[in-house]
N, C-alpha and C. Protein backbone atom coordinates (compact mmCIF):
# COMPACT_ATOMS: atom_id res chain seq x y z
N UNK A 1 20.66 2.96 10.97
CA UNK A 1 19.51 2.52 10.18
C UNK A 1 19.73 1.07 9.77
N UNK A 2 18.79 0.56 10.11
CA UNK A 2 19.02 -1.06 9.98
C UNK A 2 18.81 -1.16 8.16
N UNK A 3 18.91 -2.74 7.86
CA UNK A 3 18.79 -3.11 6.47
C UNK A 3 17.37 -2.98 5.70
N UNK A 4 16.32 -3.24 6.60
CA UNK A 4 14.64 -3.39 6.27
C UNK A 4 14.63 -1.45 6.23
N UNK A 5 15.12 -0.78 6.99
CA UNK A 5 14.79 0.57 6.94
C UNK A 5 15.91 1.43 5.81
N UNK A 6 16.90 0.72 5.24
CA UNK A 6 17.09 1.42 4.12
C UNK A 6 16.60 0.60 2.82
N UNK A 7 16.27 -0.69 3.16
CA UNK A 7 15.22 -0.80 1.72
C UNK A 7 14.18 -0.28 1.73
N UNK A 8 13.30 0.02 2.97
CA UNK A 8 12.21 0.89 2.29
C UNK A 8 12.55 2.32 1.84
N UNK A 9 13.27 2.61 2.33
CA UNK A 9 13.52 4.41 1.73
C UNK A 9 14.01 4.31 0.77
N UNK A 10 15.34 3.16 -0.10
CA UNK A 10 15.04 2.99 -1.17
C UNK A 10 13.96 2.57 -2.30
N UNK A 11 13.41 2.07 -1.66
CA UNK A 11 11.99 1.78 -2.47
C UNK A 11 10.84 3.44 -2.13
N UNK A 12 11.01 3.99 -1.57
CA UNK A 12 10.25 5.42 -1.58
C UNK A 12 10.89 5.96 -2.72
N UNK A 13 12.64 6.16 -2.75
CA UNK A 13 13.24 7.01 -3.45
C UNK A 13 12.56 6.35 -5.03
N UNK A 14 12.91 5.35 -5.04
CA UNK A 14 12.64 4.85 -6.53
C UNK A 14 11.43 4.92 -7.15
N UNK A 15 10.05 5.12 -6.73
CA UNK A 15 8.93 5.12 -6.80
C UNK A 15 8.35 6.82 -6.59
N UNK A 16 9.18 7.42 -6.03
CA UNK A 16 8.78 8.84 -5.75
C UNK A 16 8.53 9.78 -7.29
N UNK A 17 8.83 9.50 -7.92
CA UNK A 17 9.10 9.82 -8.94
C UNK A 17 7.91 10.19 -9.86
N UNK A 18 7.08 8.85 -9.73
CA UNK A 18 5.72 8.20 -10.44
C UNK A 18 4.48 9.40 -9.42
N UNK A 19 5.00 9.30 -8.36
CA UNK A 19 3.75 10.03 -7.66
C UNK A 19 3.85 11.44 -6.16
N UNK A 20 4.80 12.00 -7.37
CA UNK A 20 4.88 12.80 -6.41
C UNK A 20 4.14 14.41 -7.20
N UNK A 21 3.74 14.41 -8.15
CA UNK A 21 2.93 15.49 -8.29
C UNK A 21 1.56 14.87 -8.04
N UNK A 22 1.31 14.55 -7.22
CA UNK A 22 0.01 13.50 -7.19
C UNK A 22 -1.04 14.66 -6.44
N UNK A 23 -2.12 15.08 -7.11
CA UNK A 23 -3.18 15.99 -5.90
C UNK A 23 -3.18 15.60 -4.73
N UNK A 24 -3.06 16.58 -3.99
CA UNK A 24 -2.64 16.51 -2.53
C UNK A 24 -4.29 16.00 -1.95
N UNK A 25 -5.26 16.57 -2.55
CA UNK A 25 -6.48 16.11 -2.05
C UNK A 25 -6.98 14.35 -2.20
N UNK A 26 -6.41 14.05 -3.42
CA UNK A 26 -6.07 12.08 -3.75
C UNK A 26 -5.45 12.07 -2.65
N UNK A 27 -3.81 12.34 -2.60
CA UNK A 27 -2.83 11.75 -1.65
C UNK A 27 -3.29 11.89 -0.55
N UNK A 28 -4.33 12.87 0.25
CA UNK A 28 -4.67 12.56 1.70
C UNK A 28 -6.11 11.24 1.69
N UNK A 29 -6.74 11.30 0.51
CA UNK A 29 -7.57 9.88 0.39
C UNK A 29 -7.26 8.66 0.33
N UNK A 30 -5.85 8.61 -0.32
CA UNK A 30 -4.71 7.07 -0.46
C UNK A 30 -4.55 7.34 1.12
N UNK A 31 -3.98 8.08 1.81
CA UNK A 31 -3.18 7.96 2.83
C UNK A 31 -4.34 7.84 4.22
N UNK A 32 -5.40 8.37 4.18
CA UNK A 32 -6.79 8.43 4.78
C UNK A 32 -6.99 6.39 4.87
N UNK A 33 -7.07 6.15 3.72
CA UNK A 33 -7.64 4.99 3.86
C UNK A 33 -6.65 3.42 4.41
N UNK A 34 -5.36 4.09 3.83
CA UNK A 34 -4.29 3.41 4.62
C UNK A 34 -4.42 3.21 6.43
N UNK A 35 -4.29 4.47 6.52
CA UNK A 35 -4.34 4.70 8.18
C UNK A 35 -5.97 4.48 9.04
N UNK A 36 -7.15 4.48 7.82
CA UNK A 36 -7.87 3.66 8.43
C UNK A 36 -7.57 2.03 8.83
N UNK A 37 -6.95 1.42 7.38
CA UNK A 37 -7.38 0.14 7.63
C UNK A 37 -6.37 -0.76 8.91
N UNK A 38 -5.30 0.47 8.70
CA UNK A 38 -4.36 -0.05 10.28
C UNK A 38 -4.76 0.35 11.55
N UNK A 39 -5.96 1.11 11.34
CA UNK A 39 -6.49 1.24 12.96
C UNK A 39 -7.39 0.19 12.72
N UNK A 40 -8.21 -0.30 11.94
CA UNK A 40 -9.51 -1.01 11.97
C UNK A 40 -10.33 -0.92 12.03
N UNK A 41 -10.94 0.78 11.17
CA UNK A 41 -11.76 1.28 11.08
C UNK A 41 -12.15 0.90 9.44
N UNK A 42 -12.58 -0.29 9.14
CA UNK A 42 -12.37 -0.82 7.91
C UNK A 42 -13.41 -0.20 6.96
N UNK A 43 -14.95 0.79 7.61
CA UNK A 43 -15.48 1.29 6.93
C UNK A 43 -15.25 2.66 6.19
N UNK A 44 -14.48 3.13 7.38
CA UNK A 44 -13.58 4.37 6.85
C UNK A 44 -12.56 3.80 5.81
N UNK A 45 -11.91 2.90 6.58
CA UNK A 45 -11.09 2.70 4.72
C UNK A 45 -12.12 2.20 3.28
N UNK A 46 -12.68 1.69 3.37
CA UNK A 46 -13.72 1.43 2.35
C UNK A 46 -14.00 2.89 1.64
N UNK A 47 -14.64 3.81 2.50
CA UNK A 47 -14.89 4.41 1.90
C UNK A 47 -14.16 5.50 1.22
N UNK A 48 -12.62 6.10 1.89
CA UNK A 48 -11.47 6.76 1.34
C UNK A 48 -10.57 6.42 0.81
N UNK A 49 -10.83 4.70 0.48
CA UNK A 49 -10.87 4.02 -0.68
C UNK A 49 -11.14 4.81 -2.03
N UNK A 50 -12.83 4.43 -1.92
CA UNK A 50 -13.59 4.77 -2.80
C UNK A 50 -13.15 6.03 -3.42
N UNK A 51 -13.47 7.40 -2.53
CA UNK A 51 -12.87 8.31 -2.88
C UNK A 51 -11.19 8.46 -3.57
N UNK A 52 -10.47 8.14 -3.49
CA UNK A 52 -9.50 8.11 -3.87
C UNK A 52 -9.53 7.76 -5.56
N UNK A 53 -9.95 6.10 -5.78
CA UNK A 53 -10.40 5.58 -6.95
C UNK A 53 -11.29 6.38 -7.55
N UNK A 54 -12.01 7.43 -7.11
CA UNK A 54 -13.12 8.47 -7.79
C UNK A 54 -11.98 8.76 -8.68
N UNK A 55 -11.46 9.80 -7.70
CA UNK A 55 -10.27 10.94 -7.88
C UNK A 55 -9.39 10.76 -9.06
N UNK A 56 -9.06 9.09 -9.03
CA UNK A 56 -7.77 8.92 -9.79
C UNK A 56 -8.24 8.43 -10.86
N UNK A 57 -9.69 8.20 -11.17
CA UNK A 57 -9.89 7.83 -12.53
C UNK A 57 -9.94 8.30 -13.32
N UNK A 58 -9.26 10.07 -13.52
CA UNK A 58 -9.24 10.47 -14.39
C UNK A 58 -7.51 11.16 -14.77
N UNK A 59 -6.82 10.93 -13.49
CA UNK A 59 -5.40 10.97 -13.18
C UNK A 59 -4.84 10.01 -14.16
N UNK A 60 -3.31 10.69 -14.29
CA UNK A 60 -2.45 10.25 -14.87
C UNK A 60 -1.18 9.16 -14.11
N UNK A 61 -2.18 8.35 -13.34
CA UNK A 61 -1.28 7.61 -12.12
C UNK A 61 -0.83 6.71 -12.74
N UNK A 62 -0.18 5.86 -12.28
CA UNK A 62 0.35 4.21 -12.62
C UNK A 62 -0.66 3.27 -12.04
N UNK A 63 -1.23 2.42 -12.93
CA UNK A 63 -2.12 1.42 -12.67
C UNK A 63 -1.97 0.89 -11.59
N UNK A 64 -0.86 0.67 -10.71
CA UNK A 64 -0.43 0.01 -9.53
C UNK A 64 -0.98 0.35 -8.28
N UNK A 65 -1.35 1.46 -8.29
CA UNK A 65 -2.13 2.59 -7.05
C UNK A 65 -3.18 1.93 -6.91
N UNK A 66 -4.02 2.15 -8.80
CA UNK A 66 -5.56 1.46 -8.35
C UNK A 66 -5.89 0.57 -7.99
N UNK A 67 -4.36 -0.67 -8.42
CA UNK A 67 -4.56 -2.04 -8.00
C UNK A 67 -4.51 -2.40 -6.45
N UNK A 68 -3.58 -1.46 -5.46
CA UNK A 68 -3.68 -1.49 -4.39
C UNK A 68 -5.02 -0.67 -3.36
N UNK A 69 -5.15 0.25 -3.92
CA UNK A 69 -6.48 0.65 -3.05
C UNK A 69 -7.71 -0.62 -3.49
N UNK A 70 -7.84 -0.66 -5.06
CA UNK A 70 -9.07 -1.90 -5.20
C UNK A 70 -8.52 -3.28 -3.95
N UNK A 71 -7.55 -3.76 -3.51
CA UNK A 71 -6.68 -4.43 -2.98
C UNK A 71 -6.97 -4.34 -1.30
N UNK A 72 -7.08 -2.78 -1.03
CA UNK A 72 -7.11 -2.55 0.40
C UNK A 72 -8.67 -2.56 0.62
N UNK A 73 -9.11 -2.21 -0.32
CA UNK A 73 -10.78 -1.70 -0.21
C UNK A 73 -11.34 -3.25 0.16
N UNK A 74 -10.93 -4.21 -0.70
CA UNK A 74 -11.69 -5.65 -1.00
C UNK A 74 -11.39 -6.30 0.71
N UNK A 75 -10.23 -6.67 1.14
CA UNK A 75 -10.14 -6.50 2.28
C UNK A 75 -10.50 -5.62 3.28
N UNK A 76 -10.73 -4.58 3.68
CA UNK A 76 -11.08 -4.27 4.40
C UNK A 76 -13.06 -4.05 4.66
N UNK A 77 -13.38 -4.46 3.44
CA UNK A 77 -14.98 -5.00 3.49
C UNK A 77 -14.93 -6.09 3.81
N UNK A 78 -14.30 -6.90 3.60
CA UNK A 78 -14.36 -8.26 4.31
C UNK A 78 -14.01 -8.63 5.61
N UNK A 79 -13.07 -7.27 5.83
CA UNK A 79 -13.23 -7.75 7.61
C UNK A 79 -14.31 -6.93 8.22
N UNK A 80 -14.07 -5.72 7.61
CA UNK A 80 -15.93 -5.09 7.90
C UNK A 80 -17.39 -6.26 8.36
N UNK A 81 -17.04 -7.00 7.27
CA UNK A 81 -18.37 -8.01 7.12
C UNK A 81 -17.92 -9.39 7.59
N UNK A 82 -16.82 -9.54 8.64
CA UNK A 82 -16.25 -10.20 9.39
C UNK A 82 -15.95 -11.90 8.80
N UNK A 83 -15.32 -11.06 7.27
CA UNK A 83 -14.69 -12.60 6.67
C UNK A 83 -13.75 -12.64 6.98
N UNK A 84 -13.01 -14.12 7.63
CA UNK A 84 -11.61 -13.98 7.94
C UNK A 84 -10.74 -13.83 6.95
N UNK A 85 -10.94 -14.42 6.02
CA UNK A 85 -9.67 -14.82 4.73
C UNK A 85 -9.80 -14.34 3.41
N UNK A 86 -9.66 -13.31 2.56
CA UNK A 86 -10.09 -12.45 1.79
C UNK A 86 -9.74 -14.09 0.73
N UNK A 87 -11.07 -14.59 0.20
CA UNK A 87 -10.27 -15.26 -1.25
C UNK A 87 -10.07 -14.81 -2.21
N UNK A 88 -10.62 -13.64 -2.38
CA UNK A 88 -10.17 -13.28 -3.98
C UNK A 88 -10.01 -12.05 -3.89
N UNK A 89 -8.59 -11.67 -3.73
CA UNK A 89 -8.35 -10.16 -3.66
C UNK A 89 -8.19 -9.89 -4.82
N UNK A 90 -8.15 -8.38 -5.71
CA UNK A 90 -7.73 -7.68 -7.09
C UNK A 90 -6.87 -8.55 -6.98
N UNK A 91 -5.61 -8.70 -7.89
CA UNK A 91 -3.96 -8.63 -8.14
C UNK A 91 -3.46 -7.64 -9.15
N UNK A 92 -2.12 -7.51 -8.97
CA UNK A 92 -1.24 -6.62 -9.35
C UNK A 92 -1.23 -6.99 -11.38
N UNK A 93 -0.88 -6.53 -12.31
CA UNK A 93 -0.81 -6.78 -13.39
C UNK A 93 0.66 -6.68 -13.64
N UNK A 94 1.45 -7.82 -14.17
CA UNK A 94 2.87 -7.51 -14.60
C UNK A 94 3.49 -6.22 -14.61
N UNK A 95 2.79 -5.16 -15.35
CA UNK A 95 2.97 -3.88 -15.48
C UNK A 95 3.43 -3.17 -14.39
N UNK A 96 2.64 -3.55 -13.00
CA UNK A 96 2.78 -2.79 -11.89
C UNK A 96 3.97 -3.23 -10.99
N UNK A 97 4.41 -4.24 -11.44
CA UNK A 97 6.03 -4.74 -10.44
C UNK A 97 6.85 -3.49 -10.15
N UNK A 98 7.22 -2.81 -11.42
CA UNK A 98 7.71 -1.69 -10.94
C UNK A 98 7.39 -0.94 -9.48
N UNK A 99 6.36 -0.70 -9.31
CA UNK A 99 6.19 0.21 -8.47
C UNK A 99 5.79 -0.52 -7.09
N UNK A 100 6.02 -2.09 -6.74
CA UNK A 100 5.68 -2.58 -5.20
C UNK A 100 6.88 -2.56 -4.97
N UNK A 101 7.22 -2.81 -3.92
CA UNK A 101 8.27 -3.07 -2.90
C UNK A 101 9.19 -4.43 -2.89
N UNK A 102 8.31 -5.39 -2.99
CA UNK A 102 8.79 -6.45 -3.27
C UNK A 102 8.18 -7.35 -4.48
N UNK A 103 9.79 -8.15 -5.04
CA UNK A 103 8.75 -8.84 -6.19
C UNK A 103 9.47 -9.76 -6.28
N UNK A 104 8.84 -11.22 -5.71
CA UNK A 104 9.43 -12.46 -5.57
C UNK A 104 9.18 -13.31 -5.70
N UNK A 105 10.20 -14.12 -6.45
CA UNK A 105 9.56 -15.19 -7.11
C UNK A 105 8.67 -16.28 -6.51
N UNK A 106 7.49 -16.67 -7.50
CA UNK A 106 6.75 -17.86 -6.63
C UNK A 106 6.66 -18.11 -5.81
N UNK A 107 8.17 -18.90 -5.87
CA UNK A 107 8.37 -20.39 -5.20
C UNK A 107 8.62 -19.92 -3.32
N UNK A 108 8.98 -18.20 -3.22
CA UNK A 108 8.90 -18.11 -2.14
C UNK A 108 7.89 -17.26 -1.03
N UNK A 109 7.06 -17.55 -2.00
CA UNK A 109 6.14 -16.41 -1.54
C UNK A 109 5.13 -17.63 -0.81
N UNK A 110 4.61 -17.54 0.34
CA UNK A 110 4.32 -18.27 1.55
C UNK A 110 2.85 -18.68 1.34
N UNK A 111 1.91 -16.88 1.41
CA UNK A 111 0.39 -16.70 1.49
C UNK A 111 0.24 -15.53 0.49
N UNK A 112 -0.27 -16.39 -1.17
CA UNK A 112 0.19 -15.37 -1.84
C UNK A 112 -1.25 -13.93 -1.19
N UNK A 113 -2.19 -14.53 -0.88
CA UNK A 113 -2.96 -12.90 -0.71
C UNK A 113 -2.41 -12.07 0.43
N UNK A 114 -1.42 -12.58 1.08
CA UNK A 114 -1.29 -11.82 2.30
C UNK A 114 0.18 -11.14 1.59
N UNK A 115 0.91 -11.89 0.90
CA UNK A 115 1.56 -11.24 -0.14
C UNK A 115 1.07 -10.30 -0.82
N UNK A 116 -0.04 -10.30 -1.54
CA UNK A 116 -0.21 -9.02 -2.04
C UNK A 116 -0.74 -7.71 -1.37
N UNK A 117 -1.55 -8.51 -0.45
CA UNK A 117 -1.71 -7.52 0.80
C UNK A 117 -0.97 -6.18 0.89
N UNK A 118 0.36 -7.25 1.65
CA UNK A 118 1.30 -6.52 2.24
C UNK A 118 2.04 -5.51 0.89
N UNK A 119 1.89 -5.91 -0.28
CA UNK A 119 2.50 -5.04 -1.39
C UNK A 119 2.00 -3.62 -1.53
N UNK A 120 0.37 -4.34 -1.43
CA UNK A 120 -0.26 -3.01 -1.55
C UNK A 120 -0.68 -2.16 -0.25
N UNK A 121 -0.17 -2.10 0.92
CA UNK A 121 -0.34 -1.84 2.00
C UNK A 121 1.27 -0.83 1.53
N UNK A 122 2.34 -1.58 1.68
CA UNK A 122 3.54 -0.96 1.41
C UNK A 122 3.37 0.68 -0.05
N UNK A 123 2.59 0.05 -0.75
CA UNK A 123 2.90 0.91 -2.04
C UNK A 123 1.53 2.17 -1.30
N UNK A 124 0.88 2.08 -0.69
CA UNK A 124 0.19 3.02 -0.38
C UNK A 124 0.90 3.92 0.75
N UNK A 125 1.56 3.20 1.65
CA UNK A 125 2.62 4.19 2.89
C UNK A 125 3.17 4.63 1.69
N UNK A 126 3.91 4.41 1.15
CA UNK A 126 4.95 5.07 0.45
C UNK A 126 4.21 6.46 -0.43
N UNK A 127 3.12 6.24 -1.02
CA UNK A 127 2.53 7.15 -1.88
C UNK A 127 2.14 8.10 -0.68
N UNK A 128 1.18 7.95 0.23
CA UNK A 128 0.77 8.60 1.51
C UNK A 128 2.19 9.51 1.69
N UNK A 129 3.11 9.16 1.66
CA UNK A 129 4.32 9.90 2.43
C UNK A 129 4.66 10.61 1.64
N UNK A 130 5.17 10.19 0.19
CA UNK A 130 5.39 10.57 -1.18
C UNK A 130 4.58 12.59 -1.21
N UNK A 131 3.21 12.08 -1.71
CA UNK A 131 2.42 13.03 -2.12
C UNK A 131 1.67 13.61 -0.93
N UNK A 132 1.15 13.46 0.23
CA UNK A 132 0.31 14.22 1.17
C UNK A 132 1.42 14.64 2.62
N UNK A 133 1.22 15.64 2.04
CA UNK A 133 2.03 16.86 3.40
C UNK A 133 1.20 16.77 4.60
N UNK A 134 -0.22 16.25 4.20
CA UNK A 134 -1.04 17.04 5.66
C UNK A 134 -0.91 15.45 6.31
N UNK A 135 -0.18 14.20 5.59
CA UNK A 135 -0.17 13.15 6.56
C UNK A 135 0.72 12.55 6.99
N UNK A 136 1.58 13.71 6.73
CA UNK A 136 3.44 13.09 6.58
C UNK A 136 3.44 12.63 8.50
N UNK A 137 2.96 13.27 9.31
CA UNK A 137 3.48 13.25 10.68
C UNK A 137 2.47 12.36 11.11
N UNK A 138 1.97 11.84 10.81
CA UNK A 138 1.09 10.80 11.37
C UNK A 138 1.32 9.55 10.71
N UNK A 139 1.72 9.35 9.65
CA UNK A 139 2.45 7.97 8.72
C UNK A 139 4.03 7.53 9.46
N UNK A 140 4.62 8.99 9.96
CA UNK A 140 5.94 8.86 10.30
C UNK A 140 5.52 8.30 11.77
N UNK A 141 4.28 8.57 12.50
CA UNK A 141 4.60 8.40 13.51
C UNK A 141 4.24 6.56 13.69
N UNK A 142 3.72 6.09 12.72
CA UNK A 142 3.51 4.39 12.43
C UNK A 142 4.64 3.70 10.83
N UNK A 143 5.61 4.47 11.12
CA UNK A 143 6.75 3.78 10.38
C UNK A 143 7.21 2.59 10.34
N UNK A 144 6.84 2.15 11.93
CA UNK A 144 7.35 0.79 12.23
C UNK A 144 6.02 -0.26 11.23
N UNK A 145 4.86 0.29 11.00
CA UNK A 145 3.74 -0.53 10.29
C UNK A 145 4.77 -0.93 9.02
N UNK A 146 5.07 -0.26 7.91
CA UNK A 146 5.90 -1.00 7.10
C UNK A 146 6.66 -1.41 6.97
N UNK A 147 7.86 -0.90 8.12
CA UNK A 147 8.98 -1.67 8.31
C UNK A 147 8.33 -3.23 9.26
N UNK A 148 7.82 -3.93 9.88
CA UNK A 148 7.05 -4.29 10.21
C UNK A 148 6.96 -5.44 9.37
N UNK A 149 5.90 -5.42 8.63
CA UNK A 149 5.43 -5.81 6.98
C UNK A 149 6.61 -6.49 6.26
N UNK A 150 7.49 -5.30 5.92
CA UNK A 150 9.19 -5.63 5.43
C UNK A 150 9.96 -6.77 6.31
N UNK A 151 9.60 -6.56 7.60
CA UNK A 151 10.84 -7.63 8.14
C UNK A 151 10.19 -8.94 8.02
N UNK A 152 8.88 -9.01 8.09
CA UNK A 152 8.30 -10.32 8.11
C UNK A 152 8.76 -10.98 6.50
N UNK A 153 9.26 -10.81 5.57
CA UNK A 153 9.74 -10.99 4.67
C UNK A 153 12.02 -10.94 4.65
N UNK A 154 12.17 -10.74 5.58
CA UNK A 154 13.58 -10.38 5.48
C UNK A 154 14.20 -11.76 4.77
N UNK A 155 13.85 -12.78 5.11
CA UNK A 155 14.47 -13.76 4.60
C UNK A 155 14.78 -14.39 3.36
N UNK A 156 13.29 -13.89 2.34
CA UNK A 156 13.10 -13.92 1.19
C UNK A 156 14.26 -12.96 0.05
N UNK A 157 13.41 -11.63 0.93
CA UNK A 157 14.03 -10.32 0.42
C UNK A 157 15.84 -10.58 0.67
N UNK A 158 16.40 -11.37 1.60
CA UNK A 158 17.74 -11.69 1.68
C UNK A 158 18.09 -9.81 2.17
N UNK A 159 17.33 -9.43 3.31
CA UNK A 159 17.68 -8.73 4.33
C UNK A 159 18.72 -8.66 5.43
């Protein structure tokens, strides 16, 4: 197991915690809309998006979830509606560092929206895997998508 593939499973382990009694019917809507927006079916993610954010607005989640689906949703209407460059994605609130993958300072962070992007792309595989059984074998079978994500950062992360 290389270095990028035991930081993410440490970052599953550490975060598993927050969302693993998570309704399995949410966790296949987080994980639904994930695996839309990596095929590029960006209306399907939009909308199991949506659903998801229904679901969890009355859940006892960590703010960080909503910040990443609002995150995946905003992007993936914009490539829907064939904007190249999302300018104004959600962002994360101090609060939610805990629960991304990576959290680095400023000065090295490249493209901060593609930075957060990739945070909230990461914190949704992880929840997807975390909480939904019915999507465990289809997330596993695009593992390389976040490891992926992760290595394009190895240098920062000091991988």
């Amino acid at each position: 197991m290389g270095r990028v593939e035991k930081y993410f499973e440490a970052y599953i382990e550490r975060i598993r915690p927050a969302f693993e009694g998570m309704d399995r019917e949410t966790a296949h809507a987080v994980a639904s809309a994930l695996l839309g927006f990596k095929f590029g079916l960006y209306g399907n993610a939009v909308t199991r998006a949506d659903t998801a954010l229904e679901q969890l607005a009355a859940a006892a989640m960590p703010q960080a979830l909503l910040a990443a689906l609002r995150i995946l949703r905003t992007r993936a209407a914009d490539l829907k509606s064939a904007v190249i460059v999302s300018a104004s994605l959600p962002d994360f609130a101090p609060e939610d560092r805990e629960y991304l993958a990576m959290d680095l300072p400023a000065d090295l962070i490249e493209d901060a929206p593609t930075y957060t992007l990739d945070n909230a792309l990461l914190l949704l595989y992880a929840v997807g895997l975390i909480a939904s059984p019915d999507d465990e074998q289809a997330l596993d079978e695009h593992r390389g998508f976040p490891l992926q994500i992760l290595g394009s950062y190895r240098k920062p992360l000091d991988l």
